[in-house]
N, C-alpha and C. Protein backbone atom coordinates (compact mmCIF):
# COMPACT_ATOMS: atom_id res chain seq x y z
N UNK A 1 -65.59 41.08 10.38
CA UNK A 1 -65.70 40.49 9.08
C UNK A 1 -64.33 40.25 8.45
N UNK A 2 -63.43 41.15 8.59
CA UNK A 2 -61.99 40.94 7.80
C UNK A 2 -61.49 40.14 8.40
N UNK A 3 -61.52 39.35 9.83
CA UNK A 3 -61.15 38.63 10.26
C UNK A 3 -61.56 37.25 10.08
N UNK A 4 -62.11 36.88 9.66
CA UNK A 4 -63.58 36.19 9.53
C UNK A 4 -62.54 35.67 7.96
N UNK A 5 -62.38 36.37 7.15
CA UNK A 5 -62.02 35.89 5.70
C UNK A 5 -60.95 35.62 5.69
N UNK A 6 -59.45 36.38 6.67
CA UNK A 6 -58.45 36.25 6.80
C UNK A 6 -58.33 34.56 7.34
N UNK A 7 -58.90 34.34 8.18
CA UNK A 7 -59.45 33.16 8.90
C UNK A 7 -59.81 32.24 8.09
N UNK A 8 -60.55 32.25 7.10
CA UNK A 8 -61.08 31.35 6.19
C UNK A 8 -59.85 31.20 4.85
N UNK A 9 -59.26 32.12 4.47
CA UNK A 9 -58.02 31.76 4.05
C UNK A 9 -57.27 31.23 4.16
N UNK A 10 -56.89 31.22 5.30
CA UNK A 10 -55.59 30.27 5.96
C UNK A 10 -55.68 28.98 6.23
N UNK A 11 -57.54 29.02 7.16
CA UNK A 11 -57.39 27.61 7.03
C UNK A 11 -57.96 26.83 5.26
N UNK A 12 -57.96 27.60 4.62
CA UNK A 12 -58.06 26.53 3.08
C UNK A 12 -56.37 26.73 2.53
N UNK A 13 -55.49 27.61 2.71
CA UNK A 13 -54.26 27.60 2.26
C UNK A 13 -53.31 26.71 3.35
N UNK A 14 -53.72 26.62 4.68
CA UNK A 14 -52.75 25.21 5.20
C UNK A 14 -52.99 23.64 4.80
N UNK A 15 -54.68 23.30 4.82
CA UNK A 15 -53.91 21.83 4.15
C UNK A 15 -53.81 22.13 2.37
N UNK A 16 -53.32 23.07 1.84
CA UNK A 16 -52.63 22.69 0.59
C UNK A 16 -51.42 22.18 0.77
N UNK A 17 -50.76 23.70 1.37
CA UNK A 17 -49.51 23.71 1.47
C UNK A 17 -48.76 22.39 2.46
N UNK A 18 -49.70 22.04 3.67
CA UNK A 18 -49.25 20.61 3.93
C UNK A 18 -49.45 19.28 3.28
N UNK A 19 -50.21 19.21 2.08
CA UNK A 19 -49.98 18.71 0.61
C UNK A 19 -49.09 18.51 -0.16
N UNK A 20 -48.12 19.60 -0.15
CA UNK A 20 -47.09 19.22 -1.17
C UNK A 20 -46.17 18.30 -0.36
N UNK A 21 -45.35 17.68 -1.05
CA UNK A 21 -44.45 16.84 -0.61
C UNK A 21 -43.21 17.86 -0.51
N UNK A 22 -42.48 17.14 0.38
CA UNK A 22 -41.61 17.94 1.47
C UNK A 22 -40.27 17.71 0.34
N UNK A 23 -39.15 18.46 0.47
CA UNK A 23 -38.32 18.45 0.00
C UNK A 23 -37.10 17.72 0.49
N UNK A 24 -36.76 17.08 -0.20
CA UNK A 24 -35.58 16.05 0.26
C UNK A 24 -34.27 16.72 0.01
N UNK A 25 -33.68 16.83 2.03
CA UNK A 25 -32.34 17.50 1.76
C UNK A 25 -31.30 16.54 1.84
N UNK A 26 -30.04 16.93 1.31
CA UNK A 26 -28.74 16.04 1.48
C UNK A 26 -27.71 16.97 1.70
N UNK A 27 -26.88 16.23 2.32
CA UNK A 27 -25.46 16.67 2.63
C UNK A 27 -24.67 16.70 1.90
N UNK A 28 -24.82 15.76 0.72
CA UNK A 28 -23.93 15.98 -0.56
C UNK A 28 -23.40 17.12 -0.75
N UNK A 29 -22.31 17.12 -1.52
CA UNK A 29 -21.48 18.57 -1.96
C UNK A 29 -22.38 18.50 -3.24
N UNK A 30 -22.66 19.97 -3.56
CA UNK A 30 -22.72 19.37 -5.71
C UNK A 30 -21.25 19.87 -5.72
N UNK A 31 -21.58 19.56 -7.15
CA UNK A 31 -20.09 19.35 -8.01
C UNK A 31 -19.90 20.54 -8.50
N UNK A 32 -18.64 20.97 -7.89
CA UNK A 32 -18.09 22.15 -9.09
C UNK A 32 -17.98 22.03 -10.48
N UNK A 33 -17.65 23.37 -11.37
CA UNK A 33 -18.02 23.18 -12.52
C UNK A 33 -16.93 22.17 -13.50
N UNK A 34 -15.40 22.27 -12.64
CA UNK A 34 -14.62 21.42 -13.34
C UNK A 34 -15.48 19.71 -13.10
N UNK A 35 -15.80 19.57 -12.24
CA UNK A 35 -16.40 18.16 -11.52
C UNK A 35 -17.48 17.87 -12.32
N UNK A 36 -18.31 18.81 -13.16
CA UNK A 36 -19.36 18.40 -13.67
C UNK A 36 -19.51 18.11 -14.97
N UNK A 37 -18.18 19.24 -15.71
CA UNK A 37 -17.45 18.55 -16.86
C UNK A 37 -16.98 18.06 -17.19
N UNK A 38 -16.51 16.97 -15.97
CA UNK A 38 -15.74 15.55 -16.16
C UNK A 38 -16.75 14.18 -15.87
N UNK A 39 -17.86 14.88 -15.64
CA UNK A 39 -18.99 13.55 -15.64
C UNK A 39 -19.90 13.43 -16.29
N UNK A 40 -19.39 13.82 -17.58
CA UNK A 40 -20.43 13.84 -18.85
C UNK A 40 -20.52 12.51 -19.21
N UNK A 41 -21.45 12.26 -20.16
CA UNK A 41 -21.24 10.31 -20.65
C UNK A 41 -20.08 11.05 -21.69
N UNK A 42 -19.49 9.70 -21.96
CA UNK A 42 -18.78 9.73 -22.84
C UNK A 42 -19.57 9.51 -24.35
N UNK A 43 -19.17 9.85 -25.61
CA UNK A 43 -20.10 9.55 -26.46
C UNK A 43 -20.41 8.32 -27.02
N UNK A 44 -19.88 7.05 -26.29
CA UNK A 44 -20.17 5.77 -26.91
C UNK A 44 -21.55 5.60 -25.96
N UNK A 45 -21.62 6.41 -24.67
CA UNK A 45 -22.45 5.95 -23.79
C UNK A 45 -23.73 6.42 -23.94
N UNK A 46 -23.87 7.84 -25.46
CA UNK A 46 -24.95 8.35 -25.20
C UNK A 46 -26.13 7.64 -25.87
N UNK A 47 -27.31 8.03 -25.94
CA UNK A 47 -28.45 7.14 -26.53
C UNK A 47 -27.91 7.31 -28.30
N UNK A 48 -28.87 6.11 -28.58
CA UNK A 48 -28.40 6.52 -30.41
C UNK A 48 -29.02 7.36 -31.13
N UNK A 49 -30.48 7.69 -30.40
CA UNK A 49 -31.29 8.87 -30.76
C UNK A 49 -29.91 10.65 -30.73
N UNK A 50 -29.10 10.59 -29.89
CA UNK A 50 -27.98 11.76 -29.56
C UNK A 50 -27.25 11.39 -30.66
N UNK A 51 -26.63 10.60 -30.92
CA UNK A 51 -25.58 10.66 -32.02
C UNK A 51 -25.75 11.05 -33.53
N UNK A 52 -24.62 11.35 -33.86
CA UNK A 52 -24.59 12.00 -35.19
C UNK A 52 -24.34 11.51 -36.21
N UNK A 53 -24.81 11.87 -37.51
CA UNK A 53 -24.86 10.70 -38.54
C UNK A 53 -23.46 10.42 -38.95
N UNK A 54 -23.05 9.07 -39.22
CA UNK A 54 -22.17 8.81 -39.21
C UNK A 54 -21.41 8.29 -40.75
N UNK A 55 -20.17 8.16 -41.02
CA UNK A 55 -19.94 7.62 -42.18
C UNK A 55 -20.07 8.38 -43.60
N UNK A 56 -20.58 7.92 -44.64
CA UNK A 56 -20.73 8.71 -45.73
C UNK A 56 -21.91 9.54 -45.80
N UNK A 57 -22.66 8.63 -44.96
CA UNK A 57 -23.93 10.04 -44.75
C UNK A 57 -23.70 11.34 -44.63
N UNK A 58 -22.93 11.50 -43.80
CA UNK A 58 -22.53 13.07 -43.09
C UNK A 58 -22.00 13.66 -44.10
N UNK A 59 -21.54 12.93 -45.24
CA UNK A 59 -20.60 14.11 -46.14
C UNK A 59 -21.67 14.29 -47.15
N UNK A 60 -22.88 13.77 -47.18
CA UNK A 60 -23.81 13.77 -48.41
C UNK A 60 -24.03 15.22 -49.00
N UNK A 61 -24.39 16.48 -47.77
CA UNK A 61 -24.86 17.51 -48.22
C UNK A 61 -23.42 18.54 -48.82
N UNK A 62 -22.30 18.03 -48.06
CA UNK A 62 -21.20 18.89 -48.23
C UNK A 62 -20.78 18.11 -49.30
N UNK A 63 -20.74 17.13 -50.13
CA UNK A 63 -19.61 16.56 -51.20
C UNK A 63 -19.94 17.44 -52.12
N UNK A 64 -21.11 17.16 -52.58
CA UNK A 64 -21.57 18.12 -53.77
C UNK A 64 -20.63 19.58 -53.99
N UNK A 65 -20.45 20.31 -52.98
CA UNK A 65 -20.23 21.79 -53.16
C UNK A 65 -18.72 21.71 -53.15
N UNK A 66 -18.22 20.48 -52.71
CA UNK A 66 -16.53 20.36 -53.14
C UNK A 66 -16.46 19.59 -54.34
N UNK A 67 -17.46 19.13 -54.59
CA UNK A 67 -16.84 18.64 -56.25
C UNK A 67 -16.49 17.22 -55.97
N UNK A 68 -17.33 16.06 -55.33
CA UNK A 68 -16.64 14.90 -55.01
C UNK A 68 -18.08 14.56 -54.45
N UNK A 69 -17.77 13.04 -53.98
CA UNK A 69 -18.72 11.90 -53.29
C UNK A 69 -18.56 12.13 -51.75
N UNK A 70 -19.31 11.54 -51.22
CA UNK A 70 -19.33 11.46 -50.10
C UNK A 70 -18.95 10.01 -49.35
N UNK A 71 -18.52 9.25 -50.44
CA UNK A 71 -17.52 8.25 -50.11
C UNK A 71 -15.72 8.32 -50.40
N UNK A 72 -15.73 9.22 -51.14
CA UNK A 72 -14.19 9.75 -51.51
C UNK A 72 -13.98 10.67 -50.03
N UNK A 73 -15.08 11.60 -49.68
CA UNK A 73 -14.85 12.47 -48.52
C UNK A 73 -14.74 11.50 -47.21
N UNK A 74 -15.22 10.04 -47.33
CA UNK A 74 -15.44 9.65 -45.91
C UNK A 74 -13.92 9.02 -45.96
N UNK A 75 -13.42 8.23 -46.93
CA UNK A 75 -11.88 7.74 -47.79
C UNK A 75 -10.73 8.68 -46.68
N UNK A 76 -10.94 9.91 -47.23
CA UNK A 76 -9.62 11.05 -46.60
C UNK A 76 -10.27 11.10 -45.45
N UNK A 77 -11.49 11.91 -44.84
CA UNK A 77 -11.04 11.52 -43.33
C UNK A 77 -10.83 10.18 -42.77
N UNK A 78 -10.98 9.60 -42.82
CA UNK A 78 -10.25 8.01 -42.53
C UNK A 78 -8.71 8.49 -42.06
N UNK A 79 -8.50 8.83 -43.71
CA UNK A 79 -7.25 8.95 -43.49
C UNK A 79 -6.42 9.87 -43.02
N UNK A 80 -7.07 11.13 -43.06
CA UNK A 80 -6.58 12.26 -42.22
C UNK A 80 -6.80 12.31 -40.72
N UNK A 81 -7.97 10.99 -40.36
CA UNK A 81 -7.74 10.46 -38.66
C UNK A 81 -6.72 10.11 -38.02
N UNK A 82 -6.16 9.01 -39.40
CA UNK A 82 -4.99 7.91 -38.98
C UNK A 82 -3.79 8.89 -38.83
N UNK A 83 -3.63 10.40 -39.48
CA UNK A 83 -2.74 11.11 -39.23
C UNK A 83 -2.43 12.13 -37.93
N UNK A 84 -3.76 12.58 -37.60
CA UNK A 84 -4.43 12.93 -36.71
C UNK A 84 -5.17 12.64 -35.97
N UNK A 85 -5.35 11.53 -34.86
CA UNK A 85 -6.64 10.77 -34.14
C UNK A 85 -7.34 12.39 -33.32
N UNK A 86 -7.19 12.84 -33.06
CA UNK A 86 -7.69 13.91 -32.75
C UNK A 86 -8.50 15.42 -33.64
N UNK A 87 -8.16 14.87 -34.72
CA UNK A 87 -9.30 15.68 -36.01
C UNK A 87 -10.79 15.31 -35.70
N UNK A 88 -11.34 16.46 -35.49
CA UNK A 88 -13.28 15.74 -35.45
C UNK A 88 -13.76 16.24 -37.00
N UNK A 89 -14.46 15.61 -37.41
CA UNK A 89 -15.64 15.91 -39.03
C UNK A 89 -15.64 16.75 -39.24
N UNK A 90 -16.07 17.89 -38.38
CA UNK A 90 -16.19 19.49 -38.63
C UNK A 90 -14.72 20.31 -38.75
N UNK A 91 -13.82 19.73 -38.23
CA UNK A 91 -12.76 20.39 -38.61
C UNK A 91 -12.12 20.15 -39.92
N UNK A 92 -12.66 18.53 -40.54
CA UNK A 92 -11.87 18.10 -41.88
C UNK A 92 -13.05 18.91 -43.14
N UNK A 93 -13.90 19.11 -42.34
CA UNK A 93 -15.12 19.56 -43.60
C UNK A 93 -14.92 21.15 -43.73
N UNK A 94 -14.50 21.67 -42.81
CA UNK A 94 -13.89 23.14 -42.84
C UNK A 94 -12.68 23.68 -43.47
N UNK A 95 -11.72 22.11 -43.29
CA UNK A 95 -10.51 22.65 -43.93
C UNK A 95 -10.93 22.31 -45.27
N UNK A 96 -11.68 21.83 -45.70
CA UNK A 96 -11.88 21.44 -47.44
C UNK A 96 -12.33 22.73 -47.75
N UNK A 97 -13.79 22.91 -47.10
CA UNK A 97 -14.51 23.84 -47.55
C UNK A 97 -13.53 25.73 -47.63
N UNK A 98 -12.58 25.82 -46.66
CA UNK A 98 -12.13 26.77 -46.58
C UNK A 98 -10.61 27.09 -47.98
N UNK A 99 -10.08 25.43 -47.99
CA UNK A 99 -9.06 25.40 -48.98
C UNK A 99 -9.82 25.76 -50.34
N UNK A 100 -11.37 25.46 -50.90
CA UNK A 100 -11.46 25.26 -52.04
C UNK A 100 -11.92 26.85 -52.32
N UNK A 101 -12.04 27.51 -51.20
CA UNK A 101 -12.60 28.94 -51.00
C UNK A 101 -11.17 29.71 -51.14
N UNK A 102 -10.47 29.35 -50.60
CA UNK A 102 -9.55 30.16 -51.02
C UNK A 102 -8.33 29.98 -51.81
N UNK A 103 -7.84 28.82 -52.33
CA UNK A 103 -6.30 28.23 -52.58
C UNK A 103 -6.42 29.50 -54.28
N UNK A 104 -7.10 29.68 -54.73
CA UNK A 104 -7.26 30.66 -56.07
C UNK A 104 -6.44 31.91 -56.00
N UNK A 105 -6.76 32.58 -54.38
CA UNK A 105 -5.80 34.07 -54.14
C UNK A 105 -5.28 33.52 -53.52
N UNK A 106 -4.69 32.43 -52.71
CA UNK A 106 -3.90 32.09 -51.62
C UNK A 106 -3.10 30.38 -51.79
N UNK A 107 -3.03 30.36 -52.76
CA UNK A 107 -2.35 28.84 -53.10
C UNK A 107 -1.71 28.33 -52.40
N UNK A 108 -1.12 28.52 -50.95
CA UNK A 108 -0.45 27.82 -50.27
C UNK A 108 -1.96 27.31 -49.09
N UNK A 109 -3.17 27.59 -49.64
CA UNK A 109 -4.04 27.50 -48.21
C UNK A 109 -4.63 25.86 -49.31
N UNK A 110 -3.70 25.09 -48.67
CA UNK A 110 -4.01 23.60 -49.35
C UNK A 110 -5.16 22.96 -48.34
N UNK A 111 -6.02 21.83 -48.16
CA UNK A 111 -6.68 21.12 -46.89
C UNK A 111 -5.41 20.07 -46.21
N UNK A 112 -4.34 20.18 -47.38
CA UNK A 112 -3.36 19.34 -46.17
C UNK A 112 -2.72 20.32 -45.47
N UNK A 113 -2.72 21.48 -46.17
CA UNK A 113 -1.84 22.87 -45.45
C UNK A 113 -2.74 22.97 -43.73
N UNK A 114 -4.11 23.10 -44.12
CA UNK A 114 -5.25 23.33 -42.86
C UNK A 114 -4.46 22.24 -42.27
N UNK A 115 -5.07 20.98 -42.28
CA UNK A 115 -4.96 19.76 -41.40
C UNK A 115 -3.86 19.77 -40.85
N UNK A 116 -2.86 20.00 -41.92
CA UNK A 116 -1.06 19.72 -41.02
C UNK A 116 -1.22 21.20 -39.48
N UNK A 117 -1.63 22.19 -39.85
CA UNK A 117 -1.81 23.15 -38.73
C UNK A 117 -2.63 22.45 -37.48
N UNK A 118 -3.56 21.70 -38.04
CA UNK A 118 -4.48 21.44 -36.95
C UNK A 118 -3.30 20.20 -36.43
N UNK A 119 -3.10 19.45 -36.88
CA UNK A 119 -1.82 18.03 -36.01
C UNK A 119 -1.05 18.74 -35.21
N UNK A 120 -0.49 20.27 -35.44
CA UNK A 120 0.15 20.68 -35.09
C UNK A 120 0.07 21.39 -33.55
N UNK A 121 -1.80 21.28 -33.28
CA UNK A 121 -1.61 21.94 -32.30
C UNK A 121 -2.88 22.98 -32.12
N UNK A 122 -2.89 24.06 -33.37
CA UNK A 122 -2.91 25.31 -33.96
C UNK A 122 -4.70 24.83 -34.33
N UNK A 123 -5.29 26.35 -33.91
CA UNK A 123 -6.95 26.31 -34.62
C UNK A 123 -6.92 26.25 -36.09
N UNK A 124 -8.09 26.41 -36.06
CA UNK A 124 -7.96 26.74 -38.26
C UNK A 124 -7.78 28.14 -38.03
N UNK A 125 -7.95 28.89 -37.22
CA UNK A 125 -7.61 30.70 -37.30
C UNK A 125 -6.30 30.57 -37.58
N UNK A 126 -5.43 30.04 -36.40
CA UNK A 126 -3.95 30.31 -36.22
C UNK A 126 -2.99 29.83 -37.59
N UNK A 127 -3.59 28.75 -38.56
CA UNK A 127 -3.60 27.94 -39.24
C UNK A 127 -3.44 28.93 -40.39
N UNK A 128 -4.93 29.36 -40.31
CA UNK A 128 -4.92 30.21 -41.91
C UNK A 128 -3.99 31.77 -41.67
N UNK A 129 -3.65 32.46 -40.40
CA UNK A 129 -2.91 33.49 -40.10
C UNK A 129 -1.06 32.71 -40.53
N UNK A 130 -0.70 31.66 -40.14
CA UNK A 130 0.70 31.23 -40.28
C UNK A 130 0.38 30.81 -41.89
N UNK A 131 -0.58 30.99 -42.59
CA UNK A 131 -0.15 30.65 -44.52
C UNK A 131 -0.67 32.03 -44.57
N UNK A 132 -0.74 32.69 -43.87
CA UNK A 132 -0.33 34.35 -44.87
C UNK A 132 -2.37 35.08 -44.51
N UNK A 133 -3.07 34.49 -43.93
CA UNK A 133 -3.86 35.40 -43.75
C UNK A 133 -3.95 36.52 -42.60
N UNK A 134 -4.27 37.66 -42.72
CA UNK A 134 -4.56 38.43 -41.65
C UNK A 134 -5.48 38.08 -40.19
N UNK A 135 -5.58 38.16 -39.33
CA UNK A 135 -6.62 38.09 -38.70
C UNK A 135 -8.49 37.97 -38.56
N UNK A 136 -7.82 39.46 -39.36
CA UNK A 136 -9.64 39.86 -40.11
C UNK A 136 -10.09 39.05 -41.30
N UNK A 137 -9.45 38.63 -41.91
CA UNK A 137 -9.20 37.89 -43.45
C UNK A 137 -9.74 36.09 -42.64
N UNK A 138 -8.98 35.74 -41.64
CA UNK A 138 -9.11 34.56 -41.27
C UNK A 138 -10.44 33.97 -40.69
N UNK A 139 -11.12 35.12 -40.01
CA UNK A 139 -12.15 35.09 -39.45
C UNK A 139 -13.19 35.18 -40.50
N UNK A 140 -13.29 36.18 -41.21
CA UNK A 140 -14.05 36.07 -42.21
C UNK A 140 -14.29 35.36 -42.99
N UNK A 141 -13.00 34.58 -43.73
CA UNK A 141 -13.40 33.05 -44.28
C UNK A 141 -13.95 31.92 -43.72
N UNK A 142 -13.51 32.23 -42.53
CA UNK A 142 -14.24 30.70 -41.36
C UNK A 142 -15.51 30.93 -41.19
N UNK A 143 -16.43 32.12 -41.22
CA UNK A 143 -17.30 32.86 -41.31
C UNK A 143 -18.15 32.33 -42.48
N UNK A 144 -17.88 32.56 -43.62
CA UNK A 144 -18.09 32.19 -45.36
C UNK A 144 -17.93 30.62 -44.86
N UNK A 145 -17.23 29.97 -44.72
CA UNK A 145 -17.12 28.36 -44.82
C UNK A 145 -18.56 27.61 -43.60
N UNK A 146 -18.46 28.93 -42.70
CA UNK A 146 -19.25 27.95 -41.82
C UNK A 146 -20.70 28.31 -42.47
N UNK A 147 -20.96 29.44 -43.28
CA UNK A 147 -22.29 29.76 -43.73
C UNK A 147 -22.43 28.49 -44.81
N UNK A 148 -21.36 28.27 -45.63
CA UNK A 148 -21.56 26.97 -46.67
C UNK A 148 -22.04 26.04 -46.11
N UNK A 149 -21.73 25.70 -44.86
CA UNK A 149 -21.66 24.38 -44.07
C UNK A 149 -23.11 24.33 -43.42
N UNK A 150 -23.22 25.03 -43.31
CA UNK A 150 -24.55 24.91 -42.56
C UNK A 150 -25.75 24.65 -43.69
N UNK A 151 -25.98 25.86 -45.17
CA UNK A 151 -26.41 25.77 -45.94
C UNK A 151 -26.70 23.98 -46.45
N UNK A 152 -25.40 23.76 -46.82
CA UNK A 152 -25.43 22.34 -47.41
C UNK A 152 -25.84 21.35 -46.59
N UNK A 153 -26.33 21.25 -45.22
CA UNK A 153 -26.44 20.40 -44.14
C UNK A 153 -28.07 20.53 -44.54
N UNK A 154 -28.70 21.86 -44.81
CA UNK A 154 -30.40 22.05 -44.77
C UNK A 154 -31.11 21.34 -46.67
């Protein structure tokens, strides 16, 4: 009898399994991980559903909490691009949000003070440590700025 069912198993579990479709092998290499981070689309190439809002839109939720439009905010990054082609949105919306957070105890922490650090090279950490913040101090405000940032985005 146990043979009998073992028997009847197998043959209903072989034509499944000769059912599935077979797996297609290749010789291809895959790509290492540097190789695979160089074959991303670029972002003009991605769908428009992926992209991010663009223009004065993006500053809509953050103008308010700096005290300004979101066409005055789109104005300076423009222009803090043309100084920096390498500034992205989130870094010009951080250095605002972080200057207006702190320039009160720290008056040299201007958003041209941030930005000129960032042309320079330098994170917003290294940035706010070379105008006089501590480490712990630096992190913690980027901390506070990114909680604003997110807030004002919802």
């Amino acid at each position: 009898m146990k043979a009998t069912g073992i028997l009847i198993a197998l043959a209903i579990a072989t034509p499944a399994a000769a059912q599935r479709p077979a797996r297609a092998q290749t010789n291809a290499p895959r790509p290492t991980v540097a190789q695979a981070h160089t074959t991303r689309q670029a972002p003009a190439q991605r769908p428009a559903a992926m992209s991010r809002m663009s223009g004065k839109d993006s500053f809509k939720g953050i103008a308010p909490k700096l005290n300004t439009t979101p066409d005055a905010l789109e104005t300076a990054y423009k222009a803090a691009r043309e100084a920096n082609p390498k500034l992205r949105r989130g870094q010009f919306v951080a250095a605002n949000v972080l200057a207006q957070n702190l320039v009160d105890k720290h008056p040299g922490i201007t958003t041209q003070a941030i930005l000129d650090g960032l042309k320079s090279g330098k994170s917003i950490g290294q940035t706010l440590q070379g105008l006089g913040l501590s480490a712990a101090d630096a992190r913690a405000a980027q901390r506070e700025a990114d909680k604003e940032i997110r807030a004002a985005r919802s």
